[in-house]
PDB file of N, CA and C in Angstrom:
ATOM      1  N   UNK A   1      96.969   8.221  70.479  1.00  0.00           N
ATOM      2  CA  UNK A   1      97.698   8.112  69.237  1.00  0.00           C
ATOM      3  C   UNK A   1      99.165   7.820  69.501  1.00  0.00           C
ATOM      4  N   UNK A   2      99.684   8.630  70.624  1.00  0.00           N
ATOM      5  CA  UNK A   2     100.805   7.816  70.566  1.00  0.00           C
ATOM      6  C   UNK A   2     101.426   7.066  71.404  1.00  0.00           C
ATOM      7  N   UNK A   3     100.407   5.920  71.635  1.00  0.00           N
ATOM      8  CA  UNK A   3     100.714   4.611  71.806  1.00  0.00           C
ATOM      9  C   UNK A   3     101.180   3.883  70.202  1.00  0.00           C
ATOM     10  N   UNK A   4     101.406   4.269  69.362  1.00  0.00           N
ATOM     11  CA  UNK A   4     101.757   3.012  68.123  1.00  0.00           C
ATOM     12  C   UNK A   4     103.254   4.203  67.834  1.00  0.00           C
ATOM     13  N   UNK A   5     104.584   3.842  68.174  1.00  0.00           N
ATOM     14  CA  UNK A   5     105.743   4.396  68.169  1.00  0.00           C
ATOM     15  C   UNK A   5     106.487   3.853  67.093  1.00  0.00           C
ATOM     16  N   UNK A   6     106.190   2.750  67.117  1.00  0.00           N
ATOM     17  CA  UNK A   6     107.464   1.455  66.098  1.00  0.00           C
ATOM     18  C   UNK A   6     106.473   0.169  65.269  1.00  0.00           C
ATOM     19  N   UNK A   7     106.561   0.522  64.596  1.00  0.00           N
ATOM     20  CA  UNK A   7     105.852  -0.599  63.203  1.00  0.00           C
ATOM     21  C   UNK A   7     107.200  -0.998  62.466  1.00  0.00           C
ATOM     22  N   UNK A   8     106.947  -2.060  61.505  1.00  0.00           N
ATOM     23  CA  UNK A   8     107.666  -2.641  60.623  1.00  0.00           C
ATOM     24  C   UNK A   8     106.360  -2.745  59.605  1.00  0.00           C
ATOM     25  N   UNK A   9     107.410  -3.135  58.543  1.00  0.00           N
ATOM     26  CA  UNK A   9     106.101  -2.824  57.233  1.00  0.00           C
ATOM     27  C   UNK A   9     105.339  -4.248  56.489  1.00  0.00           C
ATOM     28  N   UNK A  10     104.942  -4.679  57.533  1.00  0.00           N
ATOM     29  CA  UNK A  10     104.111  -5.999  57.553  1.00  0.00           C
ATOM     30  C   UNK A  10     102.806  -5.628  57.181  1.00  0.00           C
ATOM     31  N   UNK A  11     102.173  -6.420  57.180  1.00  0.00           N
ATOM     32  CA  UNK A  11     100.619  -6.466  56.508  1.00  0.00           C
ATOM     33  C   UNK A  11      99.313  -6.391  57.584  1.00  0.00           C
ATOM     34  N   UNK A  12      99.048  -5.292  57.859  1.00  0.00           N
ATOM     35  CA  UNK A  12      98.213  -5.000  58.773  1.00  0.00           C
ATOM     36  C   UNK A  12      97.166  -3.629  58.034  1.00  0.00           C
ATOM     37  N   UNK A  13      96.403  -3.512  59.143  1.00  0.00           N
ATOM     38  CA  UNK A  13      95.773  -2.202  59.076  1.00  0.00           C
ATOM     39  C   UNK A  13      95.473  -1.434  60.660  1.00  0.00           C
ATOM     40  N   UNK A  14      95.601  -0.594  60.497  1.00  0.00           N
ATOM     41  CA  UNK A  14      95.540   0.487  61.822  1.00  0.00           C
ATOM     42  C   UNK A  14      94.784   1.675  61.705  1.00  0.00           C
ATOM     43  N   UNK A  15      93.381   1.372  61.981  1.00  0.00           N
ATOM     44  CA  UNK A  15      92.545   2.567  62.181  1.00  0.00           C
ATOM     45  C   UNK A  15      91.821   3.098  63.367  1.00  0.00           C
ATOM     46  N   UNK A  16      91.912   4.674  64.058  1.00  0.00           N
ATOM     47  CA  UNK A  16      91.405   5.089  65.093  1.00  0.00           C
ATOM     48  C   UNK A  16      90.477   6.453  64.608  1.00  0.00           C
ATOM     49  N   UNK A  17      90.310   6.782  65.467  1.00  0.00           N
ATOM     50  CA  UNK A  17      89.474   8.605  65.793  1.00  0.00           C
ATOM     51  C   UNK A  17      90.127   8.942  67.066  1.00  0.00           C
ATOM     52  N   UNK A  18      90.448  10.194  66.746  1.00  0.00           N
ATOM     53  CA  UNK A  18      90.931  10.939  67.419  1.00  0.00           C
ATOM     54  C   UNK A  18      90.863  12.144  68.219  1.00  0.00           C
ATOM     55  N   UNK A  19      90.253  12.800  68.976  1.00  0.00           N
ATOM     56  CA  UNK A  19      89.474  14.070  69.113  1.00  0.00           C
ATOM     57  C   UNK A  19      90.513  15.543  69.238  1.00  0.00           C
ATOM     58  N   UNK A  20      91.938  15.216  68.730  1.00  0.00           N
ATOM     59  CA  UNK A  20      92.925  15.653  68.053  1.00  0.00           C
ATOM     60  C   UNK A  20      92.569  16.667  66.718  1.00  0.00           C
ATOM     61  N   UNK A  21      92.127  16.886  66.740  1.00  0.00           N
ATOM     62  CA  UNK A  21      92.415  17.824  64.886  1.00  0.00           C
ATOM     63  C   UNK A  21      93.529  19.196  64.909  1.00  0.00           C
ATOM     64  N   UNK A  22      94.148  19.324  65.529  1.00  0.00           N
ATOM     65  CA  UNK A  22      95.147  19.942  65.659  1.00  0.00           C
ATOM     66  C   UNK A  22      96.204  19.740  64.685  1.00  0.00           C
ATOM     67  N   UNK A  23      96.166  20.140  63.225  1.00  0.00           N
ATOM     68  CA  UNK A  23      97.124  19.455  62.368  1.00  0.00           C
ATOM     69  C   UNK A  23      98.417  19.794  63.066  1.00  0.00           C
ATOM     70  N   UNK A  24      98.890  21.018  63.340  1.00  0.00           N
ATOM     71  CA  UNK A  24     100.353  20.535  64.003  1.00  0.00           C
ATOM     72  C   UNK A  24     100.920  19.496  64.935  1.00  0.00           C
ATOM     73  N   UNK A  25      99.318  19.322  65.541  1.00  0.00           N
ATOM     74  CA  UNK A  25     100.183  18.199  66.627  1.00  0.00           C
ATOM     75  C   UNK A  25      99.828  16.940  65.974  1.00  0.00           C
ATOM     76  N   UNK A  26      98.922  16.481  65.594  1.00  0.00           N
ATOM     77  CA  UNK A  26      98.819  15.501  64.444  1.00  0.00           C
ATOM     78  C   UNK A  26      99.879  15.180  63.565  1.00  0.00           C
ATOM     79  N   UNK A  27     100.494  16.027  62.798  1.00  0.00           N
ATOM     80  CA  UNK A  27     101.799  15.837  62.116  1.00  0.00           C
ATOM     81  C   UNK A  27     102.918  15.478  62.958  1.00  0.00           C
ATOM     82  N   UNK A  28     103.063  16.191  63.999  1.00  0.00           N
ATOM     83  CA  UNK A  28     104.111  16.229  65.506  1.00  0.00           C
ATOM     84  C   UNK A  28     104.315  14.702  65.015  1.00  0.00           C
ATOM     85  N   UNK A  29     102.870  13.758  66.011  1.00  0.00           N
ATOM     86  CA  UNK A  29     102.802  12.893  66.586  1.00  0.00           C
ATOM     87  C   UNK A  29     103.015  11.525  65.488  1.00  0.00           C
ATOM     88  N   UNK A  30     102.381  12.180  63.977  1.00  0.00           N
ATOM     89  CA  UNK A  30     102.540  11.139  62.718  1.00  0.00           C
ATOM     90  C   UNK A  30     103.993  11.168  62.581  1.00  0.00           C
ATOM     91  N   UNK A  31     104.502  12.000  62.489  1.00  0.00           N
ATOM     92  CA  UNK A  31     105.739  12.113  61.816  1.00  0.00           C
ATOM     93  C   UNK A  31     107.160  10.897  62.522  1.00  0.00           C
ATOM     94  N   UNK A  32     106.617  10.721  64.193  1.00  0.00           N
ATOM     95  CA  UNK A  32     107.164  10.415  65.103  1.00  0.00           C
ATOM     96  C   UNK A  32     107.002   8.850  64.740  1.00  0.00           C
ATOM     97  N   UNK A  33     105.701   8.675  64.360  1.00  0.00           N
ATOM     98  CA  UNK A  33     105.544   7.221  63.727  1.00  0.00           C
ATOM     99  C   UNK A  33     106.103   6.806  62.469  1.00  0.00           C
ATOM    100  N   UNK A  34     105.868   7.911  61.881  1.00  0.00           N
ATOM    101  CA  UNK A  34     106.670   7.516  60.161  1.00  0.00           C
ATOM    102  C   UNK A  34     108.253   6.871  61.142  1.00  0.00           C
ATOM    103  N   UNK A  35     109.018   8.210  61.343  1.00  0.00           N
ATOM    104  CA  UNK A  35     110.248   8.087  61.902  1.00  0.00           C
ATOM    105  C   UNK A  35     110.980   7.032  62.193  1.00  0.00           C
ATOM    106  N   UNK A  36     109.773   6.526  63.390  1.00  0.00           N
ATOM    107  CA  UNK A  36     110.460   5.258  63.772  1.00  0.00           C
ATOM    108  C   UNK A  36     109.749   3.554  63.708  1.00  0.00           C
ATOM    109  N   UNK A  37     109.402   3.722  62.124  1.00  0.00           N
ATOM    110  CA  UNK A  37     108.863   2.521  61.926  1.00  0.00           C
ATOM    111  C   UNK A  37     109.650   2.218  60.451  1.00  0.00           C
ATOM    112  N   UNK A  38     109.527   1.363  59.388  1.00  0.00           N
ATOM    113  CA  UNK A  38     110.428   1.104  58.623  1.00  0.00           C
ATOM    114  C   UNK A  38     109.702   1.247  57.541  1.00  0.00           C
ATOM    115  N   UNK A  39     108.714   2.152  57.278  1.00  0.00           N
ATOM    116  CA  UNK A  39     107.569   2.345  56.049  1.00  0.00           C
ATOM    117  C   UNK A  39     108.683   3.555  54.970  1.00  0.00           C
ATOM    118  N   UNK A  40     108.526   2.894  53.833  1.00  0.00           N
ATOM    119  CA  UNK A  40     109.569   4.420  53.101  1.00  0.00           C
ATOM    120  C   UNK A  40     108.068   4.892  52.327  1.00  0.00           C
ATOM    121  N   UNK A  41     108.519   6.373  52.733  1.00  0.00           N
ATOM    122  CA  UNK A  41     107.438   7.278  52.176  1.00  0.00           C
ATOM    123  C   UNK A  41     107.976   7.828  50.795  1.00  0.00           C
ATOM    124  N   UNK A  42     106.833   7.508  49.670  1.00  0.00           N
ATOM    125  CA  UNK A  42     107.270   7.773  48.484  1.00  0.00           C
ATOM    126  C   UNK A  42     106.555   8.875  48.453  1.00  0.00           C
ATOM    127  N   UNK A  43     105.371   9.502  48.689  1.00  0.00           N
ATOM    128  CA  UNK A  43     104.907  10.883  48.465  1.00  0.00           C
ATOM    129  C   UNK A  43     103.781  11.431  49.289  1.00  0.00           C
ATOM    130  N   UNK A  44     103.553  12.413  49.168  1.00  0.00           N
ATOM    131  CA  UNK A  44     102.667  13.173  50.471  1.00  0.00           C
ATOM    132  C   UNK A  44     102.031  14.561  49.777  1.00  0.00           C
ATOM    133  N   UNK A  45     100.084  14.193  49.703  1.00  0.00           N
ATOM    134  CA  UNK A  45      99.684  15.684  49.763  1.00  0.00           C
ATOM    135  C   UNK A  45      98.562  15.768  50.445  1.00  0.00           C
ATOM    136  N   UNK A  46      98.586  16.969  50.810  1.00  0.00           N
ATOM    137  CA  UNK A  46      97.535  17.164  51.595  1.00  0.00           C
ATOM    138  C   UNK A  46      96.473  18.755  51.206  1.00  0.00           C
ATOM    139  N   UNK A  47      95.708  19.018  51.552  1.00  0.00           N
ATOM    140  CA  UNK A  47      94.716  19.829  51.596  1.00  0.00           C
ATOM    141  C   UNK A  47      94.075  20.213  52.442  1.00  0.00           C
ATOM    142  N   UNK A  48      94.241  21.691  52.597  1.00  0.00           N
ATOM    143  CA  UNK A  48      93.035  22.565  53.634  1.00  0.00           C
ATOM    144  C   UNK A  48      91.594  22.771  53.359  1.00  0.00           C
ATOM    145  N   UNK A  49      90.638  22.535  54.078  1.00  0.00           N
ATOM    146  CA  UNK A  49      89.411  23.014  53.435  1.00  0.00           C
ATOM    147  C   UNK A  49      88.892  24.375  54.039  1.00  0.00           C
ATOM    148  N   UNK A  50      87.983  24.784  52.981  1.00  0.00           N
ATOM    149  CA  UNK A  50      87.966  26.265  53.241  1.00  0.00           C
ATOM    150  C   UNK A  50      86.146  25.977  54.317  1.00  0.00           C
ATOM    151  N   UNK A  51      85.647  26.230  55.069  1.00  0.00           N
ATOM    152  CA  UNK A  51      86.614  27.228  56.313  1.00  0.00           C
ATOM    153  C   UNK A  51      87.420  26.349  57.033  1.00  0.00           C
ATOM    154  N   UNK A  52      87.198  24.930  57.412  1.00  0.00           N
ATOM    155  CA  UNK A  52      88.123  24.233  58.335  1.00  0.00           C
ATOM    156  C   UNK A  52      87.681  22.488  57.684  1.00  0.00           C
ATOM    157  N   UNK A  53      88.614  21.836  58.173  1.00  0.00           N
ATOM    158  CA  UNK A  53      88.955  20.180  58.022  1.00  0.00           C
ATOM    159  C   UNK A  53      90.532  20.279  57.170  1.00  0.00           C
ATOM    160  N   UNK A  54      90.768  18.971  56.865  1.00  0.00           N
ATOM    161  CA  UNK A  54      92.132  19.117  56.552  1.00  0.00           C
ATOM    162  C   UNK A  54      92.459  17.639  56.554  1.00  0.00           C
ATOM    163  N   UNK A  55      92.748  17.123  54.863  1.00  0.00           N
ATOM    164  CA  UNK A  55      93.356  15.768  55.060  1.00  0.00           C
ATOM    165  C   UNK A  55      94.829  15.691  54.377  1.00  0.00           C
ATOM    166  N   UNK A  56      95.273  14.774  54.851  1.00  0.00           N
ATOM    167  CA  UNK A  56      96.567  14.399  54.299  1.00  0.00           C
ATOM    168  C   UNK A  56      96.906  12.736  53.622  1.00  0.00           C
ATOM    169  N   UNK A  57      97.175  13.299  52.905  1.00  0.00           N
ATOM    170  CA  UNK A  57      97.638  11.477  52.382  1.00  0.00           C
ATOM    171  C   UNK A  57      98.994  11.436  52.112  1.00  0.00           C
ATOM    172  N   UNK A  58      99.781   9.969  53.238  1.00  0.00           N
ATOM    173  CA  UNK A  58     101.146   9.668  52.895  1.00  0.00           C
ATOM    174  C   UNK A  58     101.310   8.448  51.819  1.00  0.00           C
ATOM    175  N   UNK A  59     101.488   8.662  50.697  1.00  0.00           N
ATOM    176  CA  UNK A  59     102.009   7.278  49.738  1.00  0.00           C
ATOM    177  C   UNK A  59     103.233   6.555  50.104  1.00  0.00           C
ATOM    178  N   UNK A  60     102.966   5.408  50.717  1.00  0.00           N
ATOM    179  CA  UNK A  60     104.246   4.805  51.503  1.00  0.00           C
ATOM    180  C   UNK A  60     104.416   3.327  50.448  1.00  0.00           C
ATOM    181  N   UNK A  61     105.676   3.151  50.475  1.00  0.00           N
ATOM    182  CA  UNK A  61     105.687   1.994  49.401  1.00  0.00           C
ATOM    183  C   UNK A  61     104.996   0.719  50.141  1.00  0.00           C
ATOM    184  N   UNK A  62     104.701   0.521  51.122  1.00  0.00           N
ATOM    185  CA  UNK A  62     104.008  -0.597  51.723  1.00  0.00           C
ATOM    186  C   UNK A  62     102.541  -0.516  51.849  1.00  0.00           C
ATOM    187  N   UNK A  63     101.587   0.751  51.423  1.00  0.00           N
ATOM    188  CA  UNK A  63     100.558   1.083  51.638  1.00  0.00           C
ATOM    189  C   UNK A  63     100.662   2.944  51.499  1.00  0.00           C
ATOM    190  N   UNK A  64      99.299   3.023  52.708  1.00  0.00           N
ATOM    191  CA  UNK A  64      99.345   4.249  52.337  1.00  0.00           C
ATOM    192  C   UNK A  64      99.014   4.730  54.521  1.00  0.00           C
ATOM    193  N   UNK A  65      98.984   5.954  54.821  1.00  0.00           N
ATOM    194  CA  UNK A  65      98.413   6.778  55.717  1.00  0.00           C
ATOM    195  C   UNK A  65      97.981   8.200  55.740  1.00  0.00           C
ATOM    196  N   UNK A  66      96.832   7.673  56.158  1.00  0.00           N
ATOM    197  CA  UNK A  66      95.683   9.154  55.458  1.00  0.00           C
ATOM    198  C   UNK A  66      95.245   9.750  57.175  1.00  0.00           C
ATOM    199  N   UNK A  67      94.865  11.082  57.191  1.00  0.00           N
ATOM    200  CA  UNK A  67      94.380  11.879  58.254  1.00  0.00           C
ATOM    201  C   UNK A  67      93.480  12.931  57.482  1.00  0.00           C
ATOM    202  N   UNK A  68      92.331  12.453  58.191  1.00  0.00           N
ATOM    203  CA  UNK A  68      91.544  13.316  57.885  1.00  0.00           C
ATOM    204  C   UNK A  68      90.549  14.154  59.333  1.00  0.00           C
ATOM    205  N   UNK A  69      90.591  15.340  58.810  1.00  0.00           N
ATOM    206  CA  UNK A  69      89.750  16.016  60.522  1.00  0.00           C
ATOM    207  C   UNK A  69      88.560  16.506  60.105  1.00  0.00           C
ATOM    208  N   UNK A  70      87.816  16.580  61.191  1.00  0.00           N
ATOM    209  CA  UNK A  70      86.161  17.483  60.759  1.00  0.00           C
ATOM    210  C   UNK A  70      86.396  18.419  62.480  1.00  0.00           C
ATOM    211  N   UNK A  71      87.111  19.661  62.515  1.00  0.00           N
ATOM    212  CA  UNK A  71      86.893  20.382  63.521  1.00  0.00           C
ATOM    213  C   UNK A  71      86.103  21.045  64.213  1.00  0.00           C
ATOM    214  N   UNK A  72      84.736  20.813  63.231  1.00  0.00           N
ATOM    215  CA  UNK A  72      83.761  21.261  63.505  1.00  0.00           C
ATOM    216  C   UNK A  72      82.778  20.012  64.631  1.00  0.00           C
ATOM    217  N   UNK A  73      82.931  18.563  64.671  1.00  0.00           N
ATOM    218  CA  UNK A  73      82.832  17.679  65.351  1.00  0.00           C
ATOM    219  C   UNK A  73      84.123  17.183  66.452  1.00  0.00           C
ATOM    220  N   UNK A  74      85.197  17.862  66.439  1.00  0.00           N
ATOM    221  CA  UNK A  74      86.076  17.667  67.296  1.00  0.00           C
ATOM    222  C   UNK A  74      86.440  15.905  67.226  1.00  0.00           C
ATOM    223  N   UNK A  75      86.525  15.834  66.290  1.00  0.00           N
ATOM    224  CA  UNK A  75      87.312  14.172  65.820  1.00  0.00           C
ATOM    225  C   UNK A  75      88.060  14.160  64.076  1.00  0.00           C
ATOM    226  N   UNK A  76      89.136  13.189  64.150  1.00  0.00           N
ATOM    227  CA  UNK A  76      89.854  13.051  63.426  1.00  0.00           C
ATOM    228  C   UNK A  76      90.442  11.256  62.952  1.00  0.00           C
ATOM    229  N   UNK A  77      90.029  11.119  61.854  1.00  0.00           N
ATOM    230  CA  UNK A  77      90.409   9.934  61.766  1.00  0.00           C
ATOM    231  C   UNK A  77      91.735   9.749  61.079  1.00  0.00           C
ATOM    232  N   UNK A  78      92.365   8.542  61.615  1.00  0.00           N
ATOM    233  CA  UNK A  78      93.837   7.821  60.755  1.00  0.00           C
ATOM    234  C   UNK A  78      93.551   6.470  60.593  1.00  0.00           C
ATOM    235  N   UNK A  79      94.166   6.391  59.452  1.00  0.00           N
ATOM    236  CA  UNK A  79      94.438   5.226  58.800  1.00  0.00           C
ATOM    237  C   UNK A  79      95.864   4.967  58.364  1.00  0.00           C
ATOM    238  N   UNK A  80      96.199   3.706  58.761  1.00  0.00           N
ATOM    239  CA  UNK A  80      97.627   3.337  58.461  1.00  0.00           C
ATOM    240  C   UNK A  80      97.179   1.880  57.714  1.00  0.00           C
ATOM    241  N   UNK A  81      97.749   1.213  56.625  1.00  0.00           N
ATOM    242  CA  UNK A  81      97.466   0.154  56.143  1.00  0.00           C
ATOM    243  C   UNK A  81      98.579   0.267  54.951  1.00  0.00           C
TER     244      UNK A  81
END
């Protein structure tokens, strides 16, 4: 995951799995991408599930980036688009 450091807000899509579900370090490592790429984030929510998973959705004016985990399979997907 963090191989993708610096984006510009061109017209693409960027999807992986991750065997990450660690939301803190997940956020760590997203946040590092928001940071230093040129996407302006207009809004952000996210949700815990009861007993475990956990997605997040960023509303970015160029698109959107979503994380979603299943910790119970030890993978996590992102989407950037």
């Amino acid at each position: 995951m963090s191989a993708i450091t610096t984006m510009d807000g061109s017209m693409w899509v960027s999807m992986w799995y991750t065997s990450t579900t660690d939301v803190s370090v997940l956020m760590s490592e997203l946040e590092v991408v928001l940071k230093n790429s040129t996407f302006s984030i207009l809004g952000e929510e996210e949700y815990h599930f009861d007993p475990q998973g956990f997605t997040k959705l960023f509303l970015l004016a160029e698109s959107h980036l979503a994380i979603h985990t299943w910790p119970e399979k030890d993978v996590a997907w992102i989407e950037l688009a």
